[in-house]
Protein backbone atom coordinates (compact mmCIF):
# COMPACT_ATOMS: atom_id res chain seq x y z
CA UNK A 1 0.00 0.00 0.00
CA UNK A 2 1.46 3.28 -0.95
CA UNK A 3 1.42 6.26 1.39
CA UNK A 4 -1.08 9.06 0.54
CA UNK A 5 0.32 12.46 -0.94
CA UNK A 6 1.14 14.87 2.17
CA UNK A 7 -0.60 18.31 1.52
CA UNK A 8 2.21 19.89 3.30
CA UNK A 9 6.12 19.78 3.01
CA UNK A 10 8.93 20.83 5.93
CA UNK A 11 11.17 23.17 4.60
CA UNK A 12 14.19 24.48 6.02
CA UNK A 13 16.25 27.55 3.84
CA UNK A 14 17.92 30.87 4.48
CA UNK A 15 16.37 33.72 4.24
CA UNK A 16 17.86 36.88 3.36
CA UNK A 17 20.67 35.11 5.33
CA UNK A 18 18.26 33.80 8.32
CA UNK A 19 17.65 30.23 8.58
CA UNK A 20 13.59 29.70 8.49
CA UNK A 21 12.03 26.62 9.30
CA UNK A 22 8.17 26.18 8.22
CA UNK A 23 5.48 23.71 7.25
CA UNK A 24 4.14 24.88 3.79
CA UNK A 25 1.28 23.62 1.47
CA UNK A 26 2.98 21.79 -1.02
CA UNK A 27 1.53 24.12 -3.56
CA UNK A 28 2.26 27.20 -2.70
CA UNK A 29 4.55 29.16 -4.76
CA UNK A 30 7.68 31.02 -4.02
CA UNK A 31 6.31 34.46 -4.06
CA UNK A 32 3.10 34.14 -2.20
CA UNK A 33 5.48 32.09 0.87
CA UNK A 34 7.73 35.02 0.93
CA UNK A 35 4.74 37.84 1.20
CA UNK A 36 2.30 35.56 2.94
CA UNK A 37 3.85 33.95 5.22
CA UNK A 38 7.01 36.04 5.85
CA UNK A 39 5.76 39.45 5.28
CA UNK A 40 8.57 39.87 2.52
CA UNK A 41 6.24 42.32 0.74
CA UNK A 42 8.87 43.78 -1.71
CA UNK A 43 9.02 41.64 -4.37
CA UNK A 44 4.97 41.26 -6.11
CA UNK A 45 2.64 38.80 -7.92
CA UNK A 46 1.87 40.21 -11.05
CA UNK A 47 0.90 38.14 -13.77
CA UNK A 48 1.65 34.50 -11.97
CA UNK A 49 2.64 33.57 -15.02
CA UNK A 50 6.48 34.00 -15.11
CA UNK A 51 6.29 36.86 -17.94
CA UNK A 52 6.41 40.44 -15.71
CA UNK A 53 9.39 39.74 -13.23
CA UNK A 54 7.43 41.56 -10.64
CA UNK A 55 8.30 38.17 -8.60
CA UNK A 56 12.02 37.73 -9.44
CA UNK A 57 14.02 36.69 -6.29
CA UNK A 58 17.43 35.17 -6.18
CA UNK A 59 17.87 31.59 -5.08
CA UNK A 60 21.45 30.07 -4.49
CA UNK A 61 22.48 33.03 -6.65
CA UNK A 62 20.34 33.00 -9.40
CA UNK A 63 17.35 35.29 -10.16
CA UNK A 64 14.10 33.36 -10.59
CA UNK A 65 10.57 33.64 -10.68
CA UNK A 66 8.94 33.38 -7.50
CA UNK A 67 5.68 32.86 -9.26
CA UNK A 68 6.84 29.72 -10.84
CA UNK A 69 8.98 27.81 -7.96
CA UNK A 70 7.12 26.21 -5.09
CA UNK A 71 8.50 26.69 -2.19
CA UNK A 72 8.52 23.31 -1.02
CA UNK A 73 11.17 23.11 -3.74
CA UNK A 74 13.65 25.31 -1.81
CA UNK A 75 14.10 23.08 1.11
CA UNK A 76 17.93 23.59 2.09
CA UNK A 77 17.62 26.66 -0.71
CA UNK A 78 19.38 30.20 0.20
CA UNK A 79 17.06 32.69 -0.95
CA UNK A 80 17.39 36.47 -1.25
CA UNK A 81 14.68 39.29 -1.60
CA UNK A 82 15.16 43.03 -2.43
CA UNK A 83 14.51 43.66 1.28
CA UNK A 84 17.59 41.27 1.65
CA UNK A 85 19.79 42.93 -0.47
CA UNK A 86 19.01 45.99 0.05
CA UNK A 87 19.93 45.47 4.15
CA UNK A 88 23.12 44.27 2.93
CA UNK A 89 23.93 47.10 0.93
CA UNK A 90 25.01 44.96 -1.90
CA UNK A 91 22.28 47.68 -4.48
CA UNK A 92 22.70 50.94 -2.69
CA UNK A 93 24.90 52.04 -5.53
CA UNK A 94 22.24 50.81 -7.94
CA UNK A 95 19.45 51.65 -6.06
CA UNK A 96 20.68 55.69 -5.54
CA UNK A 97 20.56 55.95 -9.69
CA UNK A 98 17.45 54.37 -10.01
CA UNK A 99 16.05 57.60 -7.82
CA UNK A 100 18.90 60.22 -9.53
CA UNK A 101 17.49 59.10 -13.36
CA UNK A 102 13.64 58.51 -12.30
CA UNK A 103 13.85 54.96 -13.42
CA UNK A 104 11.16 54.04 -10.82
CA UNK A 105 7.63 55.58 -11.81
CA UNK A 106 4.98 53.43 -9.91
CA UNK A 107 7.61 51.35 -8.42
CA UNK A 108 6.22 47.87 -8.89
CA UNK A 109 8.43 46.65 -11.16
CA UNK A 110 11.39 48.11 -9.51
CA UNK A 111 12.25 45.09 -7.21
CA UNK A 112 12.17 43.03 -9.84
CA UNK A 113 14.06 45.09 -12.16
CA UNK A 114 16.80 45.93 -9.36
CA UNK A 115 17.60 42.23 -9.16
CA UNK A 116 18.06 41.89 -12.42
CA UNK A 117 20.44 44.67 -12.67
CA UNK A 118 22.34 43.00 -10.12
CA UNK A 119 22.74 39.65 -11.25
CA UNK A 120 23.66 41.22 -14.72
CA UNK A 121 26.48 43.20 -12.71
CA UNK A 122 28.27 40.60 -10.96
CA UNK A 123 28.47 38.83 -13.97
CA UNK A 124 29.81 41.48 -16.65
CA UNK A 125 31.00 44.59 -14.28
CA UNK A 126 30.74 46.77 -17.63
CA UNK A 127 27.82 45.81 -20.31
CA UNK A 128 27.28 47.29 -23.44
CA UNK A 129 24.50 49.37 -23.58
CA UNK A 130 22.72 46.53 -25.86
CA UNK A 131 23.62 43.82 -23.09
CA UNK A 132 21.61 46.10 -20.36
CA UNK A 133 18.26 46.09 -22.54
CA UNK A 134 18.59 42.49 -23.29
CA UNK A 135 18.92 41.47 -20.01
CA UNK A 136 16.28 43.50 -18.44
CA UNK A 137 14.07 42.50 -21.09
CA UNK A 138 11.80 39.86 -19.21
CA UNK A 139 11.23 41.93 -16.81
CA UNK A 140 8.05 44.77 -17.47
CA UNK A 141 7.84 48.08 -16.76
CA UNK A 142 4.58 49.98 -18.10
CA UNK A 143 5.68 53.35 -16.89
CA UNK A 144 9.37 54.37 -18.05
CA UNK A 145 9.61 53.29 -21.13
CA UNK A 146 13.10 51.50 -20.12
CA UNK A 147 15.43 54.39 -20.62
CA UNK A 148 15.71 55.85 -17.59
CA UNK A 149 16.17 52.41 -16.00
CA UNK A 150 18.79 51.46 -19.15
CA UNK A 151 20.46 54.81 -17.69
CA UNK A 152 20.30 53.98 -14.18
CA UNK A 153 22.24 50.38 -14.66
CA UNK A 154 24.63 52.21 -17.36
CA UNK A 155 25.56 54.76 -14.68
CA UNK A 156 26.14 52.26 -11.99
CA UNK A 157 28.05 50.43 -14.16
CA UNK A 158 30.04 53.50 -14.77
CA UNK A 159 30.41 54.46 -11.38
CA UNK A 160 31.77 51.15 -9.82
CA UNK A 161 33.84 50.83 -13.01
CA UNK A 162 35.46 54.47 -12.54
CA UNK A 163 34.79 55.85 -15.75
CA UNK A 164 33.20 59.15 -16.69
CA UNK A 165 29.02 58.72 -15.44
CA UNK A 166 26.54 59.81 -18.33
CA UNK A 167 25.04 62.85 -17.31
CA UNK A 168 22.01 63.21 -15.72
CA UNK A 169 19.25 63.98 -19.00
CA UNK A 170 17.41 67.21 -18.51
CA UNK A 171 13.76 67.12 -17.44
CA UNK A 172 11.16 68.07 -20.95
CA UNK A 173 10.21 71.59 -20.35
């Protein structure tokens, strides 16, 4: 006789560098453990489809959708939210030209997009122009129209690089 299928799963993962320990529903997803159940409201459900990257976290250092990854997946898993990195300082940098070159409007794709930006940086400390959109390109934004964010990574890049930062583009009169 086999043994019936358990609702719920014990995980056990890090946290934004804190060990939690929790029964979950072996259904829920990623995202909705993190708000839901941790109060890790930074990172949103948009389309729970895997398309915005309103939901993108980073799990044993790569970005993922939190929509798409049950969290009953991540047992042993070290996961990190915006809140997370943005305690640790690690987007500070990133996070001050996001404000400087308005490339967060509504802000709701702004976790999301800062992650991205991040895992794109530690992996090429200077991308072309080109490389930036591409990247960024899974994750939507209905309100900037992607340059000022383009700008905002560009600068960083520029900035932790030490090379000449691309002005700041005058406000339409």
């Amino acid at each position: 006789m086999t043994a019936p299928f358990s609702q719920s799963v014990e995980i056990s993962l890090k946290v934004n560098g804190e060990r939690v320990r929790r029964m979950v529903d072996a259904r829920r997803h990623l995202i909705d453990f993190l708000r839901l159940d941790l109060g890790l409201t930074g990172s949103h459900a948009g389309c729970e489809q895997g398309v915005c990257g309103a939901c993108t976290v980073r799990v044993d250092g790569t970005i993922v959708r939190g929509c798409l990854t049950l969290a009953a997946q991540l047992d042993g898993a070290d996961v990190w939210t915006v809140e997370g990195v943005t305690e640790t300082g690690e987007i500070a940098d990133l996070q001050d030209e996001f404000v400087a070159r308005n490339a967060l409007q509504c802000g709701y794709c702004t976790p999301g997009m800062l992650l991205t930006a991040a895992e794109l940086l530690n992996a090429d400390a200077a991308p072309a122009r080109a490389h930036i959109r591409e990247h960024i390109s899974g994750n939507y934004c209905r309100c900037t129209g992607y340059e000022a964010i383009v700008d905002a990574i560009e600068a960083t890049t520029a900035r932790r690089c030490g090379m000449p930062v691309p002005a700041l583009k005058e406000a339409a009169e």
